[in-house]
Protein backbone atom coordinates (compact mmCIF):
# COMPACT_ATOMS: atom_id res chain seq x y z
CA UNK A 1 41.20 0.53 27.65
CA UNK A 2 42.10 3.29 29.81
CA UNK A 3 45.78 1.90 30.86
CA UNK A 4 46.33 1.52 26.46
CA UNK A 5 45.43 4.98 26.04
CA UNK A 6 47.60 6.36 28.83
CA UNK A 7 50.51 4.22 27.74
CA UNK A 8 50.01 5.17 24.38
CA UNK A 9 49.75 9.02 25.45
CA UNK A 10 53.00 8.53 27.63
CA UNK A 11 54.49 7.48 24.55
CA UNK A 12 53.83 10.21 22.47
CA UNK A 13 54.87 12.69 25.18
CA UNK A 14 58.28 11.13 25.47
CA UNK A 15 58.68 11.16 21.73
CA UNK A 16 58.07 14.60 21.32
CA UNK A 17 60.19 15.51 24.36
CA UNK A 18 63.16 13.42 23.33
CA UNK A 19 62.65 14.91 19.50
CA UNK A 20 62.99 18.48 20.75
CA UNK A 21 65.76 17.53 23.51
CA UNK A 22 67.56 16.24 20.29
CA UNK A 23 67.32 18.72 18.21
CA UNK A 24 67.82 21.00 21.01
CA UNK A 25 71.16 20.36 21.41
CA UNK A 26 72.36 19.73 17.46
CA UNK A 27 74.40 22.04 15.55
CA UNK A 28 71.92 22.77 12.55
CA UNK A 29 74.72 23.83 10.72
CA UNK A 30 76.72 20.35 10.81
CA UNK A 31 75.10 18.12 8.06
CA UNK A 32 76.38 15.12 9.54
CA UNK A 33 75.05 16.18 13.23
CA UNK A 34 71.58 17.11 11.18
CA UNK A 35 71.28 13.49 9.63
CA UNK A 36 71.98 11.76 12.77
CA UNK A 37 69.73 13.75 14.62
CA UNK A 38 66.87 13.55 12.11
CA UNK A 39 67.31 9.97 11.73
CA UNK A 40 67.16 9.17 15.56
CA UNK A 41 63.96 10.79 15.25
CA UNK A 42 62.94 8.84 12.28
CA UNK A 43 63.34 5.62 14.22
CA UNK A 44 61.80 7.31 17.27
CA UNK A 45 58.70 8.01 15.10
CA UNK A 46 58.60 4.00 13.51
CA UNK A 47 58.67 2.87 16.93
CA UNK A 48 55.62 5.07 18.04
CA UNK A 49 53.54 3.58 14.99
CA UNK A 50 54.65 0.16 15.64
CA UNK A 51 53.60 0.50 19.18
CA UNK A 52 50.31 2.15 18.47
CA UNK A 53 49.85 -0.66 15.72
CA UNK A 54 50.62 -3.35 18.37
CA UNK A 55 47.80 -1.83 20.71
CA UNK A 56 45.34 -1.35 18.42
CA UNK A 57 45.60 -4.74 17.42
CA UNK A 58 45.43 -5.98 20.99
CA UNK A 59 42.09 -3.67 21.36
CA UNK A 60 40.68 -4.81 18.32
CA UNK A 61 41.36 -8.47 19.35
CA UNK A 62 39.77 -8.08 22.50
CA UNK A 63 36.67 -6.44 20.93
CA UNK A 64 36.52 -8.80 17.61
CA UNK A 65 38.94 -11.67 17.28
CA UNK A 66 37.59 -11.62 13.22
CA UNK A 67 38.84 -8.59 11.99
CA UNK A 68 40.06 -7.33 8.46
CA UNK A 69 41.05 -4.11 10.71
CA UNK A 70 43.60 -6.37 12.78
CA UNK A 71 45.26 -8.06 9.02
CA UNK A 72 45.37 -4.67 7.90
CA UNK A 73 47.58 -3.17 11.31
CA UNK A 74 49.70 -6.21 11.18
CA UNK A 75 50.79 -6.13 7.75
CA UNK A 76 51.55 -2.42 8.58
CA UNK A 77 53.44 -3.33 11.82
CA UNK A 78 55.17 -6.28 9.92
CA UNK A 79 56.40 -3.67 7.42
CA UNK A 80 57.37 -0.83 10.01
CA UNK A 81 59.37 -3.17 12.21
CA UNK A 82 61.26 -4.12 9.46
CA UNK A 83 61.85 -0.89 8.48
CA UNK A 84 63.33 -0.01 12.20
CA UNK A 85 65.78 -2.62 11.79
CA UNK A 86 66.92 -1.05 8.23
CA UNK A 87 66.60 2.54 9.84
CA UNK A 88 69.00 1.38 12.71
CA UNK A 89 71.52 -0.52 10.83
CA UNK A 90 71.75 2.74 8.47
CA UNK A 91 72.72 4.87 11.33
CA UNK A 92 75.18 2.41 13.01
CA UNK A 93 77.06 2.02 9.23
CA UNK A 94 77.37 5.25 8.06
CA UNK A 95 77.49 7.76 12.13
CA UNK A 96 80.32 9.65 10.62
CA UNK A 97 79.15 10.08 7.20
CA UNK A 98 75.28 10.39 7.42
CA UNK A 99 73.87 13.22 5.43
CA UNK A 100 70.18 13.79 4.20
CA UNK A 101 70.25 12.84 0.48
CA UNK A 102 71.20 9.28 2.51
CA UNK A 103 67.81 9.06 4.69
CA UNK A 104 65.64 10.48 1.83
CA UNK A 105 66.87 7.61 -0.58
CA UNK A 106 66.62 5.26 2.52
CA UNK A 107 63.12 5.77 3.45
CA UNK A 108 61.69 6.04 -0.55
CA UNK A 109 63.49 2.97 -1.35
CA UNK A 110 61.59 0.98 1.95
CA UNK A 111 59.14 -0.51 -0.11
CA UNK A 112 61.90 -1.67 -2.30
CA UNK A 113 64.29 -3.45 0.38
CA UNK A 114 61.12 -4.99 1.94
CA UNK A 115 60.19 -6.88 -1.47
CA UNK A 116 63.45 -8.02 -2.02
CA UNK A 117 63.94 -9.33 1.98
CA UNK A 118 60.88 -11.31 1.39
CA UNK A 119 60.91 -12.24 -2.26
CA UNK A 120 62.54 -15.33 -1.57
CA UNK A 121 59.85 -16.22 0.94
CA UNK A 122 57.13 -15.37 -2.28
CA UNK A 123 59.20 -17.57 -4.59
CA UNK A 124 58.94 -20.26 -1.95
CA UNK A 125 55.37 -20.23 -0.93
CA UNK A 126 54.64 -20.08 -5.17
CA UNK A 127 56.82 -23.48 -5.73
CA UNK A 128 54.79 -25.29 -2.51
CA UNK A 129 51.57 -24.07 -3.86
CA UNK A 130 51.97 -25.57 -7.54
CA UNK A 131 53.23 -28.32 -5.94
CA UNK A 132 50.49 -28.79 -3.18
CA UNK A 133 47.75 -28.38 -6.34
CA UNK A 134 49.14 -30.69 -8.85
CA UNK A 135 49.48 -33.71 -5.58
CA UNK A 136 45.30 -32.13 -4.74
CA UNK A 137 44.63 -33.16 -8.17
CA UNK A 138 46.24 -36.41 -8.41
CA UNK A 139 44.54 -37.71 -5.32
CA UNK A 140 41.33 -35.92 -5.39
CA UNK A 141 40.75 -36.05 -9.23
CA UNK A 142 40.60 -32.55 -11.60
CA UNK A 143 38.19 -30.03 -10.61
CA UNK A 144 39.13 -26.02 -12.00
CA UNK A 145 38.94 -24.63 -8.72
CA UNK A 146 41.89 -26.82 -7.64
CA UNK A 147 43.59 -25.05 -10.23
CA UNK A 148 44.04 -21.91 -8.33
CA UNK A 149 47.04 -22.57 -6.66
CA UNK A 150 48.81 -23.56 -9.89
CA UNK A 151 47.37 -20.86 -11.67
CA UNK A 152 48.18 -18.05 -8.72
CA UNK A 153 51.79 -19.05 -8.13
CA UNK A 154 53.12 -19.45 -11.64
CA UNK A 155 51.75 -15.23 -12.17
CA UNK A 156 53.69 -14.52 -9.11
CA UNK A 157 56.52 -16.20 -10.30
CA UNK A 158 56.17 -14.91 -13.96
CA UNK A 159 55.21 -11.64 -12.57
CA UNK A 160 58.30 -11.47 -10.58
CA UNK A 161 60.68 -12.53 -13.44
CA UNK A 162 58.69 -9.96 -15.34
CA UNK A 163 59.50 -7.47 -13.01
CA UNK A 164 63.20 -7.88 -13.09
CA UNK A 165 63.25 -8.40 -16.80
CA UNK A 166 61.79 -5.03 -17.95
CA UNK A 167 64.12 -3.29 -15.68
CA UNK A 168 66.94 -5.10 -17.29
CA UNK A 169 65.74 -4.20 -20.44
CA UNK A 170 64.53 -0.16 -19.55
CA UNK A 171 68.96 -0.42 -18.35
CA UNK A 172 70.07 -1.60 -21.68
CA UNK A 173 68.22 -0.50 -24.49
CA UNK A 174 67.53 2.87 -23.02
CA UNK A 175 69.91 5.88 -21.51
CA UNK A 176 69.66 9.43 -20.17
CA UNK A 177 68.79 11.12 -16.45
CA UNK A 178 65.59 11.25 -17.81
CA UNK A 179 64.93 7.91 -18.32
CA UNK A 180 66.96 6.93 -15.02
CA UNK A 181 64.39 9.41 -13.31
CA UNK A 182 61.45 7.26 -14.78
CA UNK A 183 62.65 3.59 -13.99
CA UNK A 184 64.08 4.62 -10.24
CA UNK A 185 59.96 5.75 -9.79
CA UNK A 186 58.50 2.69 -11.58
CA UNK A 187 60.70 0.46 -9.74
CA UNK A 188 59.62 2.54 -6.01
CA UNK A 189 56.17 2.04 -7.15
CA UNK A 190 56.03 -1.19 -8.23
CA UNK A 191 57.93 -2.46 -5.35
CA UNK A 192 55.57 -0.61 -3.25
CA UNK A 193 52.51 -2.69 -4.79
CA UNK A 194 54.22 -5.57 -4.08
CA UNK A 195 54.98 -4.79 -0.38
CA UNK A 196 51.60 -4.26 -0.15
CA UNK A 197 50.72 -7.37 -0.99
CA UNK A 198 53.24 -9.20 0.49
CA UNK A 199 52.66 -7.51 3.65
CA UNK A 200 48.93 -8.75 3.47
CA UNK A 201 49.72 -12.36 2.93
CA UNK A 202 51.79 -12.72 5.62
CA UNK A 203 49.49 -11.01 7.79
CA UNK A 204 46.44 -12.71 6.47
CA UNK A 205 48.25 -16.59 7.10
CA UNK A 206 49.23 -15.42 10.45
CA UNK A 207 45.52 -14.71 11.30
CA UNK A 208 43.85 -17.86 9.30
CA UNK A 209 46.52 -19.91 11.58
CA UNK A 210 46.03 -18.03 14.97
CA UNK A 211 42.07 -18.72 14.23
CA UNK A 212 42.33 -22.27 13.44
CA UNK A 213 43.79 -23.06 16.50
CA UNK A 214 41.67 -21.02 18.70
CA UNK A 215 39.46 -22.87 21.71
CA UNK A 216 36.47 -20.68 22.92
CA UNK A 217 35.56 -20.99 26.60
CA UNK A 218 33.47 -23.82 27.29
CA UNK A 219 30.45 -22.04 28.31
CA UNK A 220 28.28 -22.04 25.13
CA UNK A 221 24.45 -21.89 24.32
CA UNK A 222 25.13 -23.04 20.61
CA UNK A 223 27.42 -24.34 18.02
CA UNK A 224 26.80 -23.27 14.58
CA UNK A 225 28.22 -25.69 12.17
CA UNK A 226 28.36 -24.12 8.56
CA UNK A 227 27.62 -26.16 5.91
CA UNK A 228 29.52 -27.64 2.26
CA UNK A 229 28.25 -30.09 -0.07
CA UNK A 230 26.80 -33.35 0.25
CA UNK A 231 27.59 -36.83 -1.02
CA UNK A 232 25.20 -37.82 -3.61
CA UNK A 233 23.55 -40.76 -1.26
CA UNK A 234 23.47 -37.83 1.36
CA UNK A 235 26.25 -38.49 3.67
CA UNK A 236 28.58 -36.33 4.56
CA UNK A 237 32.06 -35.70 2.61
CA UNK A 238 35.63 -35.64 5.12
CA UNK A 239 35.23 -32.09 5.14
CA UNK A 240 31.77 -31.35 6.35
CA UNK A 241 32.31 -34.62 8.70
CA UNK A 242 34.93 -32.98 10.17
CA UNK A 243 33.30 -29.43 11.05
CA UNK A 244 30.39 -31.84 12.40
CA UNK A 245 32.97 -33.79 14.76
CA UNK A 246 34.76 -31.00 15.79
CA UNK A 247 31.55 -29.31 16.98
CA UNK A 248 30.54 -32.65 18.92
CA UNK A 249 34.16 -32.81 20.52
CA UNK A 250 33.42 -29.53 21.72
CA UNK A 251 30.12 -30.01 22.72
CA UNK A 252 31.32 -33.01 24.68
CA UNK A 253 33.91 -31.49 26.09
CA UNK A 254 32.06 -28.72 27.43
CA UNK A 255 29.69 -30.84 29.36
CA UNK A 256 32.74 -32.76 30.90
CA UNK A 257 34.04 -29.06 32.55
CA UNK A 258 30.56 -27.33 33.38
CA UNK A 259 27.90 -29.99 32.81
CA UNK A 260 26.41 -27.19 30.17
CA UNK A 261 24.87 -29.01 27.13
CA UNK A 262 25.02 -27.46 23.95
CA UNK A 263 22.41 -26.71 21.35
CA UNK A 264 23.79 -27.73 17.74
CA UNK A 265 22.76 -26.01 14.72
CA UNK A 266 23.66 -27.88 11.09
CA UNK A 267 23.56 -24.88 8.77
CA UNK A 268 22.79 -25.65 5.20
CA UNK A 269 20.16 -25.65 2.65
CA UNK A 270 19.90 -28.05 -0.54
CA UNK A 271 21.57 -27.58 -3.58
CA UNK A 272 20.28 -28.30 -6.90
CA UNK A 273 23.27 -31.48 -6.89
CA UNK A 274 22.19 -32.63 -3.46
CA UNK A 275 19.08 -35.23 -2.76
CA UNK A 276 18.87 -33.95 1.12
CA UNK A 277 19.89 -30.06 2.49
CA UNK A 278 23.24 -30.01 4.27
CA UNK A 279 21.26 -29.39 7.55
CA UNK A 280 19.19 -32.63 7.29
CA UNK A 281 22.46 -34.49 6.59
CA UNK A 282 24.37 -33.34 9.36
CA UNK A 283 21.55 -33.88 12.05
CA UNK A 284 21.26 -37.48 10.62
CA UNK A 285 25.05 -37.77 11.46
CA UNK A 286 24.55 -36.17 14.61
CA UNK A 287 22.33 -38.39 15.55
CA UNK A 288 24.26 -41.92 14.55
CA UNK A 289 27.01 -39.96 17.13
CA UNK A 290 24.88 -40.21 19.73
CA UNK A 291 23.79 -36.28 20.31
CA UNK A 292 20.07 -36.19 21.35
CA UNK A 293 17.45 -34.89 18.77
CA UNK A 294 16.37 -31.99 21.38
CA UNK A 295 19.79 -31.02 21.32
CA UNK A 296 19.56 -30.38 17.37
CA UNK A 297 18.02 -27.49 15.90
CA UNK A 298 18.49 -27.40 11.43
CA UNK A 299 19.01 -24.29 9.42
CA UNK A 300 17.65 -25.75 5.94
CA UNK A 301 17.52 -22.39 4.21
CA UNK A 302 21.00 -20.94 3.86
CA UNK A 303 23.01 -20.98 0.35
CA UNK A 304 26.32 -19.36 1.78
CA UNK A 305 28.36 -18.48 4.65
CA UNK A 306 26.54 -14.95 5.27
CA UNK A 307 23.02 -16.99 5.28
CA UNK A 308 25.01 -19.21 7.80
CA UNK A 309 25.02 -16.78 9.94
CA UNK A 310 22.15 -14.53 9.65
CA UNK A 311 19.28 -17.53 9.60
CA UNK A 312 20.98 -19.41 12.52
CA UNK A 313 21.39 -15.77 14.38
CA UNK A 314 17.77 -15.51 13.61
CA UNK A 315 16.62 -19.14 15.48
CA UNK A 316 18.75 -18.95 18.00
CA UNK A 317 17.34 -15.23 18.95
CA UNK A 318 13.71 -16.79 18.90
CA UNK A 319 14.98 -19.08 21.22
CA UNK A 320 17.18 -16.99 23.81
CA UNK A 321 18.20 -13.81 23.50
CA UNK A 322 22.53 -12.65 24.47
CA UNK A 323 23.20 -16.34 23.82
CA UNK A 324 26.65 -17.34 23.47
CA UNK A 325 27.10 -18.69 20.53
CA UNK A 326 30.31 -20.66 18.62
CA UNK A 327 30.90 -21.92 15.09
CA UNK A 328 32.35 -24.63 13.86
CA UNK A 329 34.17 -24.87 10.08
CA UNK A 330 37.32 -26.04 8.46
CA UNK A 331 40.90 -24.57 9.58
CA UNK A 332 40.97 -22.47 6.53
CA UNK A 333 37.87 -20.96 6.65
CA UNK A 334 37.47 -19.44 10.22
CA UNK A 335 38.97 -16.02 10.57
CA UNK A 336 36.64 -15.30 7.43
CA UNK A 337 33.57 -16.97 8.45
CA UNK A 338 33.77 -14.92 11.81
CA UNK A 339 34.60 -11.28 9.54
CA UNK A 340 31.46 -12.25 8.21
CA UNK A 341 29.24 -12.97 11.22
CA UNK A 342 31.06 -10.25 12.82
CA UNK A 343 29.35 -8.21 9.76
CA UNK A 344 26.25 -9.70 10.54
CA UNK A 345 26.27 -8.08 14.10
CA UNK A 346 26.82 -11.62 15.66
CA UNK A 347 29.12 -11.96 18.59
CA UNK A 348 30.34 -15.55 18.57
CA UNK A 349 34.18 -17.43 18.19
CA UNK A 350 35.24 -20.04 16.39
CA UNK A 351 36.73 -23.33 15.97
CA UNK A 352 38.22 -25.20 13.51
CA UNK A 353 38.60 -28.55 11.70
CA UNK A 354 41.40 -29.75 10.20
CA UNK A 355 41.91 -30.22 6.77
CA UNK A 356 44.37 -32.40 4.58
CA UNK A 357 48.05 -30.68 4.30
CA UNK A 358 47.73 -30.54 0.29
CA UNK A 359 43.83 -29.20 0.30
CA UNK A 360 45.26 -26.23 2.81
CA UNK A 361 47.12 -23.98 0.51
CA UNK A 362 44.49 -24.02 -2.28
CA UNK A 363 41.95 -23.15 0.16
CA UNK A 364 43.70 -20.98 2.15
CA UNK A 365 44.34 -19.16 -1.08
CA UNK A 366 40.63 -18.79 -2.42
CA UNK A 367 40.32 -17.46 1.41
CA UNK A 368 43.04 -14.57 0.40
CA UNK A 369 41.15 -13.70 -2.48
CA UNK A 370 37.82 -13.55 -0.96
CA UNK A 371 39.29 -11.12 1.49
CA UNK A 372 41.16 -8.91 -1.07
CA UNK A 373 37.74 -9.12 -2.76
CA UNK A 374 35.47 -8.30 -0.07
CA UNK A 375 37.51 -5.11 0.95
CA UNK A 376 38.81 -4.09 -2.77
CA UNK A 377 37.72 -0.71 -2.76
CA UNK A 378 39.52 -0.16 0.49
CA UNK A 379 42.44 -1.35 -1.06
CA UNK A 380 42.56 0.45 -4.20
CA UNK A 381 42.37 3.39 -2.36
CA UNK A 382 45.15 2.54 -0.35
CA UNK A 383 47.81 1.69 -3.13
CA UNK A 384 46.54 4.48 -4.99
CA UNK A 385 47.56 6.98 -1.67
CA UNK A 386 50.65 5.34 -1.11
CA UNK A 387 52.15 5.11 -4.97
CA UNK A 388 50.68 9.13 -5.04
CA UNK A 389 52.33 9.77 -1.88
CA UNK A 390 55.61 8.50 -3.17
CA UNK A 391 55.61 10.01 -6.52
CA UNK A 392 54.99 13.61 -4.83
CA UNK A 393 58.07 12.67 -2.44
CA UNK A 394 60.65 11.63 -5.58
CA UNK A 395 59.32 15.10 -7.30
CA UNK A 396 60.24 16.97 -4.37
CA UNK A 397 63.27 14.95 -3.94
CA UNK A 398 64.40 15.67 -7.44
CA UNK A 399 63.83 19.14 -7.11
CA UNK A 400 66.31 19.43 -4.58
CA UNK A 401 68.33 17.20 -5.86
CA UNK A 402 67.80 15.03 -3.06
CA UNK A 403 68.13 11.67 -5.27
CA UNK A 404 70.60 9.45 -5.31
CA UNK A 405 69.51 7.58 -8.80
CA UNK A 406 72.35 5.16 -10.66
């Protein structure tokens, strides 16, 4: 922790010596020498934030692999490394021409670069999930929750040809600086939103994937294995078989490299569908695998991943305390199912199952939601900040006449 902070703080002093040492030696009266100096300090400053961003997410990791904090400082990373690239490129084009109304339109019109450089990714990832659904529904029958996907990606892709049509339309039917003034801050706005977004759901698969395909260190007290619906005749369904398995491999596994046997805890209670709780099901499995009945230990009470948590936290504390303690779930569902036992106080990792190739982008999608869900006041206030932040910047940049609006 110490080393990050002094790196960081090295950092910082070298940007603000090399910012003074620039403008230090620039004729303030040159505009072009101005620009080029202000804009080397521009990318100066992006590359401090991306490097704080990086480290903080690095810290965080090391404190709590299951973090919204960590999405949240990659998608702004993702975003501000971009942006370097654009800030660069704009110096290398235009060194003998650079002048201020130049970076100021630059740096409003971010947001607005970044949607377009990954609006055909957005397009792409809508087509695969319609397509992913309507192949889910064909071979797993209709359900409306497998509707999701279809449902998600044709508003993004009506929302995006939205987008551009209004804009077409605010061109043609409607004239005047006034009017200009209004669409160039819509579309910086809008665009904005979007980045947002974007930003998020590229950060948010980059996690889900990075936690899927995470192995704890074998030296675990328990295995939590969280809990989904039951076959009628009480047998498990492929997907709660394969959290069940995967917590067995790893069980087994463990006890092949340190001889350490692990305590197993099916986590589930009965639903009003179900003739046996999720918890009695899965120790019956456990035990047709071969895993001794001292080694099981059921959670019959829980309802939801939260209850998971807390009521397995709660046995395995009344049977040692600073346990080390796993959990095993589907692919999809891990980096959320350890934000929430993270929540819960609980200090364990994860690992997960794998799920079939047209069943991951639905669920991976209700997992996206959930997120945006759980931290939706957070994010409100954030779009809300940056769209006000912008709109004070184009009003100052108007005043000036700092705009360069078409």
């Amino acid at each position: 922790m110490k080393k990050r902070r002094i790196i960081y703080l090295f950092v910082t002093i070298v940007f603000i010596f090399l910012s003074l040492s620039i403008l230090s030696k620039t004729d303030l009266s040159n505009n072009v020498d101005l620009s080029k100096s202000i804009q080397i300090i521009l990318i100066l400053a992006l590359i401090r934030i991306s490097l704080g961003c990086t480290l903080y997410i690095k810290k965080q990791y090391e404190k709590q692999k299951y973090s919204y904090a960590i999405i949240m400082n990659l998608g702004l990373l993702i975003f501000i490394n971009v942006n370097i690239i654009r800030q660069i490129n704009l110096l290398i084009q235009n060194w003998h021409v650079l002048n201020i109304i130049d970076i100021y339109n630059n740096t409003l019109k971010s947001f607005s670069y970044f949607a377009m450089l990954t609006l055909p990714c957005i397009i792409i990832l809508s087509i695969y999930s319609i397509i992913t659904n309507v192949i889910l529904i064909k071979k797993e029958g209709f359900d409306p929750r497998k509707l999701l996907g279809v449902i998600i990606g044709i508003l993004a892709i009506i929302g995006l040809g939205g987008s551009q049509a209004i804009y077409y339309l605010i061109d043609k039917l409607i004239g005047g600086t006034s009017m200009k003034f209004i669409k160039f801050s819509l579309d910086i706005c809008i665009n904005a939103t979007l980045s947002y977004f974007y930003t998020l759901i590229i950060a948010t698969l980059y996690c889900n994937i990075k936690a899927s395909y995470h192995t704890p260190k074998y030296d675990k007290d328990f295995v939590i294995i969280l809990g989904s619906k039951v076959m009628s005749d009480g047998t498990l369904t492929p997907l709660l078989k394969g959290r069940v398995d995967k917590a067995i491999d790893f069980g087994n596994k463990q006890y092949e490299m340190s001889k350490k046997k692990i305590i197993f805890i099916p986590s589930g209670g009965k639903g009003s569908d179900e003739n046996i709780s999720e918890a009695e099901a899965m120790r019956n499995y456990l035990i047709e695998k071969g895993i001794n009945k001292k080694q099981i230990i059921i959670e019959n009470k829980s309802t939801s991943t939260i209850e998971n948590m807390k009521f397995s936290k709660q046995i395995i504390d009344e049977k040692e305390k600073d346990a080390k303690i796993c959990f095993s779930t589907t692919n999809y569902h891990v980096f959320r199912s350890g934000v929430i036992a993270n929540r819960e106080g609980i200090d364990c990792e994860g690992i997960g199952s794998k799920t079939k190739w047209y069943f991951y982008t639905n669920a991976l999608i209700r997992e996206f939601i959930a997120n945006i869900v759980q931290e939706r006041k957070s994010h409100i206030i954030l779009i809300l900040l940056i769209n006000i932040s912008l709109l004070i910047l184009i009003a100052i940049g108007k005043y000036y006449n700092l705009l360069n609006i078409v």
